[in-house]
C-alpha atoms as a PDB file:
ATOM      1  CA  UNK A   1      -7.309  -3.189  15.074  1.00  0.00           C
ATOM      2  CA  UNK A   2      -8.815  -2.703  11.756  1.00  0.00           C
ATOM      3  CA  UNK A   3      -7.191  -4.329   8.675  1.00  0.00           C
ATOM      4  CA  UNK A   4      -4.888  -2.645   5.772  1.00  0.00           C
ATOM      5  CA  UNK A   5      -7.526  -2.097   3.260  1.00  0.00           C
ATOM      6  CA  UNK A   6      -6.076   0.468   0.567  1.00  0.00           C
ATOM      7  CA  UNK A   7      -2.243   0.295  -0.540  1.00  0.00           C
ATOM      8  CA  UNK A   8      -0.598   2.742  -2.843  1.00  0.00           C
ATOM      9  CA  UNK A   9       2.546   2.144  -4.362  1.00  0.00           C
ATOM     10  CA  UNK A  10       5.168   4.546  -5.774  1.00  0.00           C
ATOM     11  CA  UNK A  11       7.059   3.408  -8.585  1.00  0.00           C
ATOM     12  CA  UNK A  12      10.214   5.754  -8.783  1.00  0.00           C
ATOM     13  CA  UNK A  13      12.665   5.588 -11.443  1.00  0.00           C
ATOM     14  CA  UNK A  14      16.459   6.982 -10.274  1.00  0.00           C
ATOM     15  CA  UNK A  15      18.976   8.208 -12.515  1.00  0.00           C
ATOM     16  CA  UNK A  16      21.791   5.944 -12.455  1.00  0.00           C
ATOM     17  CA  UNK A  17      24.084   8.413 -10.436  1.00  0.00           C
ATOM     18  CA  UNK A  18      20.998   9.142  -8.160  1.00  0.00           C
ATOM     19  CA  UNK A  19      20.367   5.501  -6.778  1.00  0.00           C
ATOM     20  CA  UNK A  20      23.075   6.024  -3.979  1.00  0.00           C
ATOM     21  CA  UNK A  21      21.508   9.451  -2.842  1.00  0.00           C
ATOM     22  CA  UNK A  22      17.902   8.155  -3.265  1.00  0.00           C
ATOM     23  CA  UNK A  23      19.053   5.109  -0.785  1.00  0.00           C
ATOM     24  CA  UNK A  24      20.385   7.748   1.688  1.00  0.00           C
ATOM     25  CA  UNK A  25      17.434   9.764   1.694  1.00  0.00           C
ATOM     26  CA  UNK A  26      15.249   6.919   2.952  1.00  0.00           C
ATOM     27  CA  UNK A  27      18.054   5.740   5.190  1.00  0.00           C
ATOM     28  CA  UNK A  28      17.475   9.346   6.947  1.00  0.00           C
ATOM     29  CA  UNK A  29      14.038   9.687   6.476  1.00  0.00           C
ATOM     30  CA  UNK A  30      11.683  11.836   8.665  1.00  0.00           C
ATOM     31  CA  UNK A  31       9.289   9.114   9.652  1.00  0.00           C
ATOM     32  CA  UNK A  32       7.006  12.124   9.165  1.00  0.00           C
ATOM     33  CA  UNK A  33       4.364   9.281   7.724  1.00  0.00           C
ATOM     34  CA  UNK A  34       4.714   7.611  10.196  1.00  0.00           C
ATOM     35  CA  UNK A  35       2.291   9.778  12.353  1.00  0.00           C
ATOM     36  CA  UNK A  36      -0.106  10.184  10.677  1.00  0.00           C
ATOM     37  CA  UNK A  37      -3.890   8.644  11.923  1.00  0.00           C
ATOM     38  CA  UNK A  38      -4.625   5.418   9.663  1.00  0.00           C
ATOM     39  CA  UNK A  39      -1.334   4.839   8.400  1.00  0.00           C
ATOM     40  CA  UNK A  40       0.035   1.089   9.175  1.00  0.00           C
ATOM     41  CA  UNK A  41       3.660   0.496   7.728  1.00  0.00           C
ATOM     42  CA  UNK A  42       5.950   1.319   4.328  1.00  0.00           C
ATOM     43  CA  UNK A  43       8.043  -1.093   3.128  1.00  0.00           C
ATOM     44  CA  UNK A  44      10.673   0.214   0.644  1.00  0.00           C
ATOM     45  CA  UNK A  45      12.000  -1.997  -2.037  1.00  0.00           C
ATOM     46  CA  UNK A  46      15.098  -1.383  -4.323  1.00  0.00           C
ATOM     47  CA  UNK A  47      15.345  -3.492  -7.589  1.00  0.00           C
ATOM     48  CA  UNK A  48      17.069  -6.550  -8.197  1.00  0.00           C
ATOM     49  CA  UNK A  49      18.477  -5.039 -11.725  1.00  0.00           C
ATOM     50  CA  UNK A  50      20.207  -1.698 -12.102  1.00  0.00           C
ATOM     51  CA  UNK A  51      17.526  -0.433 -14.474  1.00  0.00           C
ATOM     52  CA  UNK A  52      14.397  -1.387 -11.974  1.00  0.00           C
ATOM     53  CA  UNK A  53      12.363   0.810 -10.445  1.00  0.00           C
ATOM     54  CA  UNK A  54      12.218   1.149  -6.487  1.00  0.00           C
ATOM     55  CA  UNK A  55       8.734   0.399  -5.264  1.00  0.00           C
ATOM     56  CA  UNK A  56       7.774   2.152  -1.878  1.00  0.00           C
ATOM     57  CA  UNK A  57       4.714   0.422  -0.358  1.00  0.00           C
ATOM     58  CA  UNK A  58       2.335   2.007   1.920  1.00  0.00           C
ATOM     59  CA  UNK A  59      -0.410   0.148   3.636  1.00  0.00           C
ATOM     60  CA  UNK A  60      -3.267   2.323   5.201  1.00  0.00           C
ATOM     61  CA  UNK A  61      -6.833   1.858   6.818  1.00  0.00           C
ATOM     62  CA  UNK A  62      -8.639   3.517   3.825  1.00  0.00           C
ATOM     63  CA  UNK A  63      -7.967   5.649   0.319  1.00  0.00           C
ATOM     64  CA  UNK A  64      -9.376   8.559   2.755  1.00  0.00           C
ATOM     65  CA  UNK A  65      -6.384   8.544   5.603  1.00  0.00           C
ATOM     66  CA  UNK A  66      -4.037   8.232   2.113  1.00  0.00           C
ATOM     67  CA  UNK A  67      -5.442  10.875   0.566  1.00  0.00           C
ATOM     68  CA  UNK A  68      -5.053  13.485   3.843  1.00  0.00           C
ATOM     69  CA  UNK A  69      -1.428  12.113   3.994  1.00  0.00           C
ATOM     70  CA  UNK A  70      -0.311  13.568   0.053  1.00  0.00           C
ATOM     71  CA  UNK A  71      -2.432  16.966   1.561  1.00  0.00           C
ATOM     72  CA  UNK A  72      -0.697  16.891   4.495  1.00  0.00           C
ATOM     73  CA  UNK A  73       2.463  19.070   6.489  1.00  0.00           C
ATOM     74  CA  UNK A  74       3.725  15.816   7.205  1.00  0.00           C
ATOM     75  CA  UNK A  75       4.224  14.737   3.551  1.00  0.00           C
ATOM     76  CA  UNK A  76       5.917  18.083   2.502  1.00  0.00           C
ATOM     77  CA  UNK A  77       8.072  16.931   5.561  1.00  0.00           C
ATOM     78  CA  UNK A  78       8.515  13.663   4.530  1.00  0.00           C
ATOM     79  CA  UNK A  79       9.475  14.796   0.851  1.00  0.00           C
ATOM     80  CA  UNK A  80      11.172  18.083   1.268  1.00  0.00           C
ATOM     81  CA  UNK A  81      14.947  16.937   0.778  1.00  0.00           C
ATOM     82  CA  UNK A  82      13.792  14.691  -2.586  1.00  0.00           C
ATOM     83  CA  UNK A  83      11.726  18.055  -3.842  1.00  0.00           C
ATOM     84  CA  UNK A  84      15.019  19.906  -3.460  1.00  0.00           C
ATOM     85  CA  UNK A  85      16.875  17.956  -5.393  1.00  0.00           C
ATOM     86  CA  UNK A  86      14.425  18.124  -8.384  1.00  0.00           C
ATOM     87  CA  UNK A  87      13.760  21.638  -7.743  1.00  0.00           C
ATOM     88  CA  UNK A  88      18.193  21.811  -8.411  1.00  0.00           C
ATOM     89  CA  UNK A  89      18.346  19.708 -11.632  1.00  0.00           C
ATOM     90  CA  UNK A  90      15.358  21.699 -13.076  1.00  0.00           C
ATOM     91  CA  UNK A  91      16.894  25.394 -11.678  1.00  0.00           C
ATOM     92  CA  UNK A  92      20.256  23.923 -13.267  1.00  0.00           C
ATOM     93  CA  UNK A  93      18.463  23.003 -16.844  1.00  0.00           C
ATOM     94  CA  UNK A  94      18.963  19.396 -16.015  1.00  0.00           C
ATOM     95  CA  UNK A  95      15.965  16.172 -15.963  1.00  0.00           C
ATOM     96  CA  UNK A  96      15.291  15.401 -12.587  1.00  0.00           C
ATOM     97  CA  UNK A  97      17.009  12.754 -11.134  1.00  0.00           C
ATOM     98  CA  UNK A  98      14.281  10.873 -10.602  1.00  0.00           C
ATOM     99  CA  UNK A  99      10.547  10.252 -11.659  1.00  0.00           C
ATOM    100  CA  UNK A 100       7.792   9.029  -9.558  1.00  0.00           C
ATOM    101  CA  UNK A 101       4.535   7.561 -10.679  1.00  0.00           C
ATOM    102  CA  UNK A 102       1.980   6.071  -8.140  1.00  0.00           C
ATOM    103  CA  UNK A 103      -0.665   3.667  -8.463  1.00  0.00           C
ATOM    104  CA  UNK A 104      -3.337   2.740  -5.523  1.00  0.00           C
ATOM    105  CA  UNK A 105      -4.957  -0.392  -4.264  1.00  0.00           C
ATOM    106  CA  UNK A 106      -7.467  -1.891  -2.514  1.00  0.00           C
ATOM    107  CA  UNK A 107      -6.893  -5.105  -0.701  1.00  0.00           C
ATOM    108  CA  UNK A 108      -9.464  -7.893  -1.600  1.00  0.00           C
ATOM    109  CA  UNK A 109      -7.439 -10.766   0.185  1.00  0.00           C
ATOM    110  CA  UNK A 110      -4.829 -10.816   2.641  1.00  0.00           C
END
């Protein structure tokens, strides 16, 4: 098996009344990523302080099987019911209830 070489990890900031919803969606999640060629496993990390942001961790065999995952079916899948709900708060004049931000890594050590 070849090793996790490229990591990207999505920093997402909830709205206080979102964290509960934001929990459920990844209790209920597709596992759409979860078929895709290259991926190896997502850990999903809530913060220890009300004001953190979640982190959700995805290891892969390269930046090239991440990339084809964000371009993917799968990943509208995957994101579809979170996309709704920001689609709502915007069609409603509200901020989203939550803002993402990723970042991406290669592994030098393990």
């Amino acid at each position: 098996m070849s090793q996790k070489k490229f990591v990207a990890i999505n920093y997402i900031q909830c709205n206080d009344d979102y964290r509960e919803r934001f929990e459920q969606l990844f209790a209920t999640r597709a596992h759409a990523i979860d078929r895709m060629p290259g991926f190896y496993e997502m850990h999903v990390l809530k913060p220890s302080d009300e004001n953190g942001n979640y982190l959700i961790m995805s290891f892969w065999e390269s930046e090239e099987h991440f990339k084809a995952w964000t371009n993917s079916p799968e990943f509208i899948e995957g994101h579809k019911r979170g996309f709704a709900d920001i689609a709502k708060a915007k069609a409603e004049g509200k901020e989203p209830p939550m803002k993402s931000t990723f970042k991406t890594y290669t592994v030098i050590a393990n």
